[in-house]
C-alpha atoms as a PDB file:
ATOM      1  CA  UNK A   1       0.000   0.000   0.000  1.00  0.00           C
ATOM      2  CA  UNK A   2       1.406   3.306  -1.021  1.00  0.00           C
ATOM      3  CA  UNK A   3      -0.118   7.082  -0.770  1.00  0.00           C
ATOM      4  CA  UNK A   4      -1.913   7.786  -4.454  1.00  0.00           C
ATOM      5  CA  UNK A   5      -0.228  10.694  -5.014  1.00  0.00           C
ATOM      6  CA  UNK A   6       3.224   9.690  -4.364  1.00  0.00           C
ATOM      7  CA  UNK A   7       5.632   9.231  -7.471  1.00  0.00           C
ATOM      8  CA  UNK A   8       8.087   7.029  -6.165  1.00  0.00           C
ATOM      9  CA  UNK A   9       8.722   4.671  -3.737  1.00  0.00           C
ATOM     10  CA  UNK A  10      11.014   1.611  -2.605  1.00  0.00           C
ATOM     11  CA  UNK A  11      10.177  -1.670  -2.491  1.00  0.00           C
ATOM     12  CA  UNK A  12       9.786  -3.257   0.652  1.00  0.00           C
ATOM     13  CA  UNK A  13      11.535  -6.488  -0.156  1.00  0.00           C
ATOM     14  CA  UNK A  14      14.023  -6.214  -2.762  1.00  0.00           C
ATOM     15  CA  UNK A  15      15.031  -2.357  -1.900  1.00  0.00           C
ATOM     16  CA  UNK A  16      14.770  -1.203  -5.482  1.00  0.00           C
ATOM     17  CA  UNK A  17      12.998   1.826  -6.789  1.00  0.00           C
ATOM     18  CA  UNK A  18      10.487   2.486  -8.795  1.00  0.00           C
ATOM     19  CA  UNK A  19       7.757   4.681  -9.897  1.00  0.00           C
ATOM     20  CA  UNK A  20       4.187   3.476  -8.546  1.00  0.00           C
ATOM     21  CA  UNK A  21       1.171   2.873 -11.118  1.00  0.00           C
ATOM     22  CA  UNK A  22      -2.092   2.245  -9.978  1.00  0.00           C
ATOM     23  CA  UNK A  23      -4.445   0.323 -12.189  1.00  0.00           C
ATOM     24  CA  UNK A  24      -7.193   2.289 -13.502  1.00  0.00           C
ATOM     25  CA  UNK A  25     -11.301   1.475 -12.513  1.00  0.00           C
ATOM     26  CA  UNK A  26     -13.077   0.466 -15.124  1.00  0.00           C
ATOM     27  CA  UNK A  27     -15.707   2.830 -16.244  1.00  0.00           C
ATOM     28  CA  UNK A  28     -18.882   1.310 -16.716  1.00  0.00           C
ATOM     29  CA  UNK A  29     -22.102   3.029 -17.875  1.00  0.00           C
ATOM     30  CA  UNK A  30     -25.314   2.589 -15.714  1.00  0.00           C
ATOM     31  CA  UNK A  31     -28.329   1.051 -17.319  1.00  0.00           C
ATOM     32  CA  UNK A  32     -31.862   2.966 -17.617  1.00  0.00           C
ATOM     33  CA  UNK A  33     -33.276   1.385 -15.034  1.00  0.00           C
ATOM     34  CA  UNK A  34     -30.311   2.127 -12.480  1.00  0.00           C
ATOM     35  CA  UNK A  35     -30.559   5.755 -13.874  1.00  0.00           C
ATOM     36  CA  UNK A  36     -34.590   5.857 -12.721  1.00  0.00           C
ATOM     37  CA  UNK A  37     -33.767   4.015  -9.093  1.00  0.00           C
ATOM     38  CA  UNK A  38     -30.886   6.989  -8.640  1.00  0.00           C
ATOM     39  CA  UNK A  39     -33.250   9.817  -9.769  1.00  0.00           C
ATOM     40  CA  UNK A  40     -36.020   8.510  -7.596  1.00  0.00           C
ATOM     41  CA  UNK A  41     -33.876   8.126  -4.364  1.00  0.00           C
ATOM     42  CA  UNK A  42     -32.823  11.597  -5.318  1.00  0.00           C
ATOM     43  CA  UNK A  43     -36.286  13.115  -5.283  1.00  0.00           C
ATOM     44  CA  UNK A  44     -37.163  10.807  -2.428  1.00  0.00           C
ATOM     45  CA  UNK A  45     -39.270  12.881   0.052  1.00  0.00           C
ATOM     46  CA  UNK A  46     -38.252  11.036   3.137  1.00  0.00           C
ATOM     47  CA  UNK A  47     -34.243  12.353   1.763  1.00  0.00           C
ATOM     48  CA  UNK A  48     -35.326  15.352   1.232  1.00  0.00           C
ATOM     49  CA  UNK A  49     -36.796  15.964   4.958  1.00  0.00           C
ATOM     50  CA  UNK A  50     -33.611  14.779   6.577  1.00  0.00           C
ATOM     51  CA  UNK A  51     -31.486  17.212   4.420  1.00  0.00           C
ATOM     52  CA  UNK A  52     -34.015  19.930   5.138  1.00  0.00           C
ATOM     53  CA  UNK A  53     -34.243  18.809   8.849  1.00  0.00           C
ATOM     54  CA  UNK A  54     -30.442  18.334   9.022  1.00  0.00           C
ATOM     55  CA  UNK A  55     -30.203  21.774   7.536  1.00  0.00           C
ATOM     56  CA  UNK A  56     -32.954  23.452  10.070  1.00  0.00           C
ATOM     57  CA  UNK A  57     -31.268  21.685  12.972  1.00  0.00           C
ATOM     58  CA  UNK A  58     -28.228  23.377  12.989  1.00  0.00           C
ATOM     59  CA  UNK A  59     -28.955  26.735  11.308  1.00  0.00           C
ATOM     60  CA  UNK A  60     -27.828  30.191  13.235  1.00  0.00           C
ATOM     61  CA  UNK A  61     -30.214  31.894  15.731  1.00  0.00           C
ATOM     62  CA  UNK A  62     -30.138  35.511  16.873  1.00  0.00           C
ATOM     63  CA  UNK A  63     -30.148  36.070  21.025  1.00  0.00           C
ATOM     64  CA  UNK A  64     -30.397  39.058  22.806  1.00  0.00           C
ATOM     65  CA  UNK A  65     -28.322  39.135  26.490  1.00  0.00           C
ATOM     66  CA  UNK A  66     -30.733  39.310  29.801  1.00  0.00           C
ATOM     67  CA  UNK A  67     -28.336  42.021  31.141  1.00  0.00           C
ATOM     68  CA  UNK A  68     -27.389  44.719  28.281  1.00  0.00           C
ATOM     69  CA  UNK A  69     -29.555  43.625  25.511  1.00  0.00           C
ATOM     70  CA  UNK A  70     -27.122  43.447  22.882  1.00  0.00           C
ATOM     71  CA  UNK A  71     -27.771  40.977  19.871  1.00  0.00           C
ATOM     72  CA  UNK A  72     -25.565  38.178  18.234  1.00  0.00           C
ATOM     73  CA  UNK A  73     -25.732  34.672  16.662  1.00  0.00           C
ATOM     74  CA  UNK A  74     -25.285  31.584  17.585  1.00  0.00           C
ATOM     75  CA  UNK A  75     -25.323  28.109  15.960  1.00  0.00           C
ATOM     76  CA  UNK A  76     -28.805  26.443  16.995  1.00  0.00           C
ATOM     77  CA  UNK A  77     -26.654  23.442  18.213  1.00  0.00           C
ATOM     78  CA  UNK A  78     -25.100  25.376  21.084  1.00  0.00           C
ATOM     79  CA  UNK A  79     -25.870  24.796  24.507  1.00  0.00           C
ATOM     80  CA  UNK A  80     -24.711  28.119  26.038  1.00  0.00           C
ATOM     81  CA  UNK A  81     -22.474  31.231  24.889  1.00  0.00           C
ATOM     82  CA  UNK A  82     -21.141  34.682  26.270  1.00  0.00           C
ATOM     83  CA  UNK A  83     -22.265  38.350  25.307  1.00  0.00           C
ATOM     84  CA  UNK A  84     -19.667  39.717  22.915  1.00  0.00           C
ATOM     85  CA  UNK A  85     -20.508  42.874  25.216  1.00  0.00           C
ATOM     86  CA  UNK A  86     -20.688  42.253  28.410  1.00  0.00           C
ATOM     87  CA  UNK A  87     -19.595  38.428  28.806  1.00  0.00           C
ATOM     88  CA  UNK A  88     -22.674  37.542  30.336  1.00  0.00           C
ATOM     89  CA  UNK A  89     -22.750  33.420  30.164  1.00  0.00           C
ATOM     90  CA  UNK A  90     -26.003  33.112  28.234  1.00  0.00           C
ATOM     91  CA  UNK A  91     -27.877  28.994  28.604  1.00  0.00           C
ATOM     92  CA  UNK A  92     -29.600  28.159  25.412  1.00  0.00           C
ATOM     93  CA  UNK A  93     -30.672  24.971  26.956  1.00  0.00           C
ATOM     94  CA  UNK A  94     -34.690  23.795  26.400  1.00  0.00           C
ATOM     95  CA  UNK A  95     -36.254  22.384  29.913  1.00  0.00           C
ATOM     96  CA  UNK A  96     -38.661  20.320  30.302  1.00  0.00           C
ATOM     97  CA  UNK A  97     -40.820  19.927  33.187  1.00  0.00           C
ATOM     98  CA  UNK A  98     -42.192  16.777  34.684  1.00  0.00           C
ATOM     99  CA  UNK A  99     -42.221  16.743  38.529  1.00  0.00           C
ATOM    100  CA  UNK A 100     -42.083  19.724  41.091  1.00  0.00           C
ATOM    101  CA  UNK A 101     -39.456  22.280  39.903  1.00  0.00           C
ATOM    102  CA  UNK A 102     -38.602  25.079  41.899  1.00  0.00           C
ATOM    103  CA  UNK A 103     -35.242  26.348  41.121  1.00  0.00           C
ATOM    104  CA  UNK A 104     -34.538  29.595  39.297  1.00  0.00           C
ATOM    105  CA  UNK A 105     -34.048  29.501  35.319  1.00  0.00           C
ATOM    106  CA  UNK A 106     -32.743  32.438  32.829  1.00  0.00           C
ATOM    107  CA  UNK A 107     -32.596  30.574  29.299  1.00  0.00           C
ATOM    108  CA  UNK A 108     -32.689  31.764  25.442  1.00  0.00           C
ATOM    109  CA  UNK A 109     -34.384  28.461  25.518  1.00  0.00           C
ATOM    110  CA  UNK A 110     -37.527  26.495  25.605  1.00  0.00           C
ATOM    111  CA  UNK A 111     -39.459  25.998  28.844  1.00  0.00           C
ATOM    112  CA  UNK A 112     -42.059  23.218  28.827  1.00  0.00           C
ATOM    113  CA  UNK A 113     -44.322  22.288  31.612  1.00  0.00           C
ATOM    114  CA  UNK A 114     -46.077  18.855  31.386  1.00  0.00           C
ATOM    115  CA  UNK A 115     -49.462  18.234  32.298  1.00  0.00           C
ATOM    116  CA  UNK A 116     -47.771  16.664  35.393  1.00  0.00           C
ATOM    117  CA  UNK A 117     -45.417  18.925  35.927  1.00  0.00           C
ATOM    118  CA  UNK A 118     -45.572  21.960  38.698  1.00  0.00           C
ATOM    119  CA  UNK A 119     -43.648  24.867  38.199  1.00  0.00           C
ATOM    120  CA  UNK A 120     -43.164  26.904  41.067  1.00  0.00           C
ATOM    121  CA  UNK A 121     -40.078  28.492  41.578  1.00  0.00           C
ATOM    122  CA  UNK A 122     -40.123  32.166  41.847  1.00  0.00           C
ATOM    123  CA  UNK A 123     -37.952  33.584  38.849  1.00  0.00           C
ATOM    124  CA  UNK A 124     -38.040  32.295  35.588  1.00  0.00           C
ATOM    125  CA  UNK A 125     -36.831  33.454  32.431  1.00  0.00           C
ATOM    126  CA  UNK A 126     -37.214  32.203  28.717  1.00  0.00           C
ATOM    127  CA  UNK A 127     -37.299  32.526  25.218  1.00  0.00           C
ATOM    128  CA  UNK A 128     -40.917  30.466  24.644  1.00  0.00           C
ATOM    129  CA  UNK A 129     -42.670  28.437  26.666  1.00  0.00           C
ATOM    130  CA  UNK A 130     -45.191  25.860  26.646  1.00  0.00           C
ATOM    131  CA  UNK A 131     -47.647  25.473  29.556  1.00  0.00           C
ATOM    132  CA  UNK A 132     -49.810  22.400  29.783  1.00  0.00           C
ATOM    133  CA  UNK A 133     -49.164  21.423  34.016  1.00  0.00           C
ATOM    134  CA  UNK A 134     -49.441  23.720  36.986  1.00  0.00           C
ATOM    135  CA  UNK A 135     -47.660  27.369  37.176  1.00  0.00           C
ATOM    136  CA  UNK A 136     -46.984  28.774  40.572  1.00  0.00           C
ATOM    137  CA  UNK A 137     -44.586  30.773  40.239  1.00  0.00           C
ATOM    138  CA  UNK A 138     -43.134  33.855  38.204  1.00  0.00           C
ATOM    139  CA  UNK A 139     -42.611  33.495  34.333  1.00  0.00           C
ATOM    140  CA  UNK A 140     -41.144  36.125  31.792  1.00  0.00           C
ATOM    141  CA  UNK A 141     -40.889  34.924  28.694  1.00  0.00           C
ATOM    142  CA  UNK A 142     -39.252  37.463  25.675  1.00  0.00           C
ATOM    143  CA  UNK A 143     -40.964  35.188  22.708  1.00  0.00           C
ATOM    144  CA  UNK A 144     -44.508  33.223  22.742  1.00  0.00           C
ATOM    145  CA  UNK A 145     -46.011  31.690  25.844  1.00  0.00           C
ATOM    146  CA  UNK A 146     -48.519  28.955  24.739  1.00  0.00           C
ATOM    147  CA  UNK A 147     -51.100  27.943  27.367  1.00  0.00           C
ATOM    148  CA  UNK A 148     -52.623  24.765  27.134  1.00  0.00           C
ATOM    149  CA  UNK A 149     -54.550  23.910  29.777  1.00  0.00           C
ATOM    150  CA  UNK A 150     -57.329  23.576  32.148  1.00  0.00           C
ATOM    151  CA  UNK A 151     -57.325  24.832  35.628  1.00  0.00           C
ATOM    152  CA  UNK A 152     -56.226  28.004  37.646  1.00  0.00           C
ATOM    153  CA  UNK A 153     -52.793  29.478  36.850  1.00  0.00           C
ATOM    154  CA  UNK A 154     -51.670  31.547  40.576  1.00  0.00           C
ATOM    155  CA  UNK A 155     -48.631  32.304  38.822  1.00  0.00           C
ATOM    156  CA  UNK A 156     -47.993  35.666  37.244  1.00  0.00           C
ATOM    157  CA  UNK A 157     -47.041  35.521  33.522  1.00  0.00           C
ATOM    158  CA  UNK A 158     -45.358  38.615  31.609  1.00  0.00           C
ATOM    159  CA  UNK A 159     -44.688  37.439  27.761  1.00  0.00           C
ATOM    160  CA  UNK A 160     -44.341  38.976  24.619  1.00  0.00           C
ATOM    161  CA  UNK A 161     -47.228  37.426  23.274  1.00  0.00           C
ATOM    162  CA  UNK A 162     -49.678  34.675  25.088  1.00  0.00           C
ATOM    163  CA  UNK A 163     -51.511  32.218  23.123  1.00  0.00           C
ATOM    164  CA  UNK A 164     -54.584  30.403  24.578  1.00  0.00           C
ATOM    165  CA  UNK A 165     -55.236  27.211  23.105  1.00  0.00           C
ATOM    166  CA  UNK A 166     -58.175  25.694  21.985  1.00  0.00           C
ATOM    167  CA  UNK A 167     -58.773  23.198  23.958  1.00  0.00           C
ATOM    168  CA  UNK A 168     -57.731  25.708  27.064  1.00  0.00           C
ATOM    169  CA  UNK A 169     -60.444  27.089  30.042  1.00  0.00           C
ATOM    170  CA  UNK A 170     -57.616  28.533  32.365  1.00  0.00           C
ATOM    171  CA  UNK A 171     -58.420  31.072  35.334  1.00  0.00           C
ATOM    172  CA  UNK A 172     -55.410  33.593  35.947  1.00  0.00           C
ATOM    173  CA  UNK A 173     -55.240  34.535  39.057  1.00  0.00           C
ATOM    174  CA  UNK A 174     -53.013  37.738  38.210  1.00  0.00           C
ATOM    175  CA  UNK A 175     -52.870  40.082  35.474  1.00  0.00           C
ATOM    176  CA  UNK A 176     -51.552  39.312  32.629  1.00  0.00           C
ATOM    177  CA  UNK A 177     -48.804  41.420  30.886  1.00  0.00           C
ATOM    178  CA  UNK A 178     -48.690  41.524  27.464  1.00  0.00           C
ATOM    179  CA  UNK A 179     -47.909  42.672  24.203  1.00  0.00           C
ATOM    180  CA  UNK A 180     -50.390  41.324  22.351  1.00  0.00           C
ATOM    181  CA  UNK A 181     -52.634  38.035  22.988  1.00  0.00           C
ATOM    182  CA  UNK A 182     -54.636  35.689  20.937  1.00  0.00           C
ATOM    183  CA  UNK A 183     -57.422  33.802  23.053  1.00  0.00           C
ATOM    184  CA  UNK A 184     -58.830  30.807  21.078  1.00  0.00           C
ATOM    185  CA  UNK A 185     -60.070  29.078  24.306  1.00  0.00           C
ATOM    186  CA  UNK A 186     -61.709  29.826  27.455  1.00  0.00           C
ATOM    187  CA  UNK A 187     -59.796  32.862  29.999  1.00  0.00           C
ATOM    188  CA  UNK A 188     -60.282  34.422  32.771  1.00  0.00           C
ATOM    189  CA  UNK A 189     -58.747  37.036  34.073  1.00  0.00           C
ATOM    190  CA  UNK A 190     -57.547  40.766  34.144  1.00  0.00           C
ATOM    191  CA  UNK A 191     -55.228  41.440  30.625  1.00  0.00           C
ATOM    192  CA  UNK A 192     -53.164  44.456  29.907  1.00  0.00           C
ATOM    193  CA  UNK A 193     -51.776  44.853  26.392  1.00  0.00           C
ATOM    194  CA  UNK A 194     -49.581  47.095  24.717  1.00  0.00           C
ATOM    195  CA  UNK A 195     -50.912  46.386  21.163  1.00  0.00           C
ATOM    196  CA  UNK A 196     -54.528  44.099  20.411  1.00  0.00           C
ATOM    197  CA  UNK A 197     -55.997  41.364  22.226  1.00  0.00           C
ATOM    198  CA  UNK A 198     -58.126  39.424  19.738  1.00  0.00           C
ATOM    199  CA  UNK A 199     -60.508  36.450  20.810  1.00  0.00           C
ATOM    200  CA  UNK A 200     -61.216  34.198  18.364  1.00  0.00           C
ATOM    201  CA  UNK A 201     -64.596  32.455  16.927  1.00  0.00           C
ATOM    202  CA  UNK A 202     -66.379  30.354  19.875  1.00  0.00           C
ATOM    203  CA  UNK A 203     -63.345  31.648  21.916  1.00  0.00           C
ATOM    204  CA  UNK A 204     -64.248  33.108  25.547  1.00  0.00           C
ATOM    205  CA  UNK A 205     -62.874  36.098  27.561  1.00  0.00           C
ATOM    206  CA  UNK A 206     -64.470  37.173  31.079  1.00  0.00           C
ATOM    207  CA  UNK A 207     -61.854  40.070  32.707  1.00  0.00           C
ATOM    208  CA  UNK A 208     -61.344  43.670  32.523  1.00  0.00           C
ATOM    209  CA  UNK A 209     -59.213  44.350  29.790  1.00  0.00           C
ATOM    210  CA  UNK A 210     -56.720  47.772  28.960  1.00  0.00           C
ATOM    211  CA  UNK A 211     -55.540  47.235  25.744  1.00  0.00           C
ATOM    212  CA  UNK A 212     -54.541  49.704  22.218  1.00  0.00           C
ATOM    213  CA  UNK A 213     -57.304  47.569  20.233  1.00  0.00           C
ATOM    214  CA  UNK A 214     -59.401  44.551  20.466  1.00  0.00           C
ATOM    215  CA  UNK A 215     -61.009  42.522  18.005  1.00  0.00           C
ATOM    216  CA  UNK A 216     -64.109  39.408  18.457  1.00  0.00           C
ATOM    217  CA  UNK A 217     -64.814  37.827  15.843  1.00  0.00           C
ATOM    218  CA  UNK A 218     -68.460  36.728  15.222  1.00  0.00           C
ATOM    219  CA  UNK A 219     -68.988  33.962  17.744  1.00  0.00           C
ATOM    220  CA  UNK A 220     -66.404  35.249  20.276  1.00  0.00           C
ATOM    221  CA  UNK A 221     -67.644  36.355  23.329  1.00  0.00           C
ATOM    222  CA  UNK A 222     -66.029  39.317  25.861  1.00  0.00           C
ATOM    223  CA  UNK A 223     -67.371  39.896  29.150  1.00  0.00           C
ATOM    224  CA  UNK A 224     -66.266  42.942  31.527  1.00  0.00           C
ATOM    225  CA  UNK A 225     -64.841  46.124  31.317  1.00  0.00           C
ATOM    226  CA  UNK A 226     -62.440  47.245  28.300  1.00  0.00           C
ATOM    227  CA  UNK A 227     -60.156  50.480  28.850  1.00  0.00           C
ATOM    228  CA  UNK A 228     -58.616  51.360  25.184  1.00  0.00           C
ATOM    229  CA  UNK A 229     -55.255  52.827  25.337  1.00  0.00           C
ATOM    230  CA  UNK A 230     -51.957  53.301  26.526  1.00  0.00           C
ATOM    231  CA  UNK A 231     -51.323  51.140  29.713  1.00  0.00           C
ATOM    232  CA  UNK A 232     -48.493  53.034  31.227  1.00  0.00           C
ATOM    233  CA  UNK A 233     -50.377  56.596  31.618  1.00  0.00           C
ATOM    234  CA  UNK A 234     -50.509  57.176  35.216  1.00  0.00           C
ATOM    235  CA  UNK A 235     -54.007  58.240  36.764  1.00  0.00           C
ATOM    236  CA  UNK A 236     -53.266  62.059  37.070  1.00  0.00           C
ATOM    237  CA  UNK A 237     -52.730  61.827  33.470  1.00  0.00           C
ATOM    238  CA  UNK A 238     -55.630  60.831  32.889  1.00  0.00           C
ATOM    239  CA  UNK A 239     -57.653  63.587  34.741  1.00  0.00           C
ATOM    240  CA  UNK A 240     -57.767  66.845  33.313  1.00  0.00           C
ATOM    241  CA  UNK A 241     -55.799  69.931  34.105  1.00  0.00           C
ATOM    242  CA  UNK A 242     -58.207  72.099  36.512  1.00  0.00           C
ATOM    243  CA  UNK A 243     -59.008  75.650  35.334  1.00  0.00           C
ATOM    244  CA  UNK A 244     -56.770  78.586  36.805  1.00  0.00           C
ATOM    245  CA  UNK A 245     -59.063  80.704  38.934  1.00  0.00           C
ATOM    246  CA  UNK A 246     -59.947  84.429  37.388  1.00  0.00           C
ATOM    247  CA  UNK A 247     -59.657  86.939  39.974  1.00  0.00           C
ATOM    248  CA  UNK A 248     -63.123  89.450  40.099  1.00  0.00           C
ATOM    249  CA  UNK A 249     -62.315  93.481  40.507  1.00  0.00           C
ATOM    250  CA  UNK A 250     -65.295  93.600  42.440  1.00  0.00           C
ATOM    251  CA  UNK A 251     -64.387  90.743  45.104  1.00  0.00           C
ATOM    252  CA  UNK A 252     -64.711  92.195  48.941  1.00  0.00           C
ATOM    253  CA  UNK A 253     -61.320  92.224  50.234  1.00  0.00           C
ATOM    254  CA  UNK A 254     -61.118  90.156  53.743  1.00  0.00           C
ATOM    255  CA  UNK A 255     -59.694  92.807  56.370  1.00  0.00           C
ATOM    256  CA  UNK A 256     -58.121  90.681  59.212  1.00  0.00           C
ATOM    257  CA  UNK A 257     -59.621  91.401  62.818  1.00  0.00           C
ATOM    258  CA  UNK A 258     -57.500  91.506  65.920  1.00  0.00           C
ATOM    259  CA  UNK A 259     -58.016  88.524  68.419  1.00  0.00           C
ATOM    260  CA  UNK A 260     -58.569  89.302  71.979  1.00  0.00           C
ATOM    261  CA  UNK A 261     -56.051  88.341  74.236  1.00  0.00           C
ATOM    262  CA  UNK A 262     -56.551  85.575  76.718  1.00  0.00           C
END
């Protein structure tokens, strides 16, 4: 055995040198009906979803640091990283709940609760979430929380944007902070949105709500109070200015009166 690109060598047994040839491969031509089993495998769909889901796997991802909000990549297949910035060690790790958790969490991952699982540990921190067990405890999550399931949620939630499931009738026990929420089940509780809260057909929402817009479609149903606008405006905003007083010429003037001594 010799390296195939070498152009001389010495015989192991003999000494003597010479100048390697290797024989050539023959070339043979592939039949019709090899050439339709190759093209078929090529186009094969179940190929063509483990390239794509090879390719998906391990694509980049943009993060954003918990402490100074700067952005960079990262390769989807990374467990943690550091901010460029500030060096903050960043976990990219998904968890999954299936017991009694109550330790704290700060991930650009995935949280998911299981219908057995119990959440209750006080600060938790996440990219997206998925909620189908018990919440008891604090949740902030940057991306989409997805709630699906049936019961009362004590917890307080603060996402981006909260999806109620279909198949959801969930009682939150605080108010909800949110950017925008799409209720395609059955909630209740208090909701305050920066943008739209939108409840779809045979969808169910019984709570005040403060939001920038709301929309029902026909067969939706809202019950309670709605307060359209800006969240954040502070109540002596929202009261107006009272009216300088305009002095009359013709007021009586008060003239003070001595007090008798005691």
């Amino acid at each position: 055995m010799e390296y195939a690109a070498a152009k001389s060598t010495m015989c192991r047994q003999c000494g003597a040198h010479f100048a390697p040839s290797v024989p050539k491969h023959e070339i043979r031509m592939r039949s019709k009906e090899e050439r339709v089993e190759a093209s078929a495998a090529a186009t094969d769909p179940s190929l063509r979803q483990k390239i794509e889901g090879f390719w998906n796997k391990h694509h980049n991802s943009e993060i954003e640091c918990f402490d100074c909000k700067a952005k960079h990549e990262v390769s989807s297949a990374a467990t943690s990283s550091f901010c460029p910035k500030c060096s903050t060690h960043i976990d990219l790790r998904n968890y999954k709940i299936t017991t009694s958790f109550s330790r704290s969490i700060r991930t650009q991952g995935e949280i998911h609760i299981t219908p057995k699982g119990d959440l209750s540990s006080t600060t938790v921190t996440c990219r997206a979430a998925l909620i189908e067990g018990k919440m008891r405890g604090n949740m902030k999550c940057v991306g989409t929380a997805t709630i699906n399931f049936v019961g009362k949620i004590p917890g307080r939630l603060i996402a981006e944007r909260i999806v109620i499931d279909r198949k959801s009738d969930v009682h939150f026990f605080r108010r909800l902070e949110v950017k925008s929420i799409e209720i395609r089940g059955r909630m209740t509780g208090e909701v305050v949105a920066e943008g739209t809260v939108i409840i779809h057909r045979n969808a169910l929402l019984d709570g005040n709500v403060t939001a920038k817009s709301i929309s029902v479609e026909k067969g939706g149903v809202f019950m309670g109070q709605l307060t359209r606008g800006t969240s954040g405006l502070a109540q002596a905003e929202l009261l107006p200015e009272p009216a300088a007083a305009v002095p009359e010429e013709n007021a009586p003037v008060a003239v003070p009166h001595p007090v008798p001594a005691t």
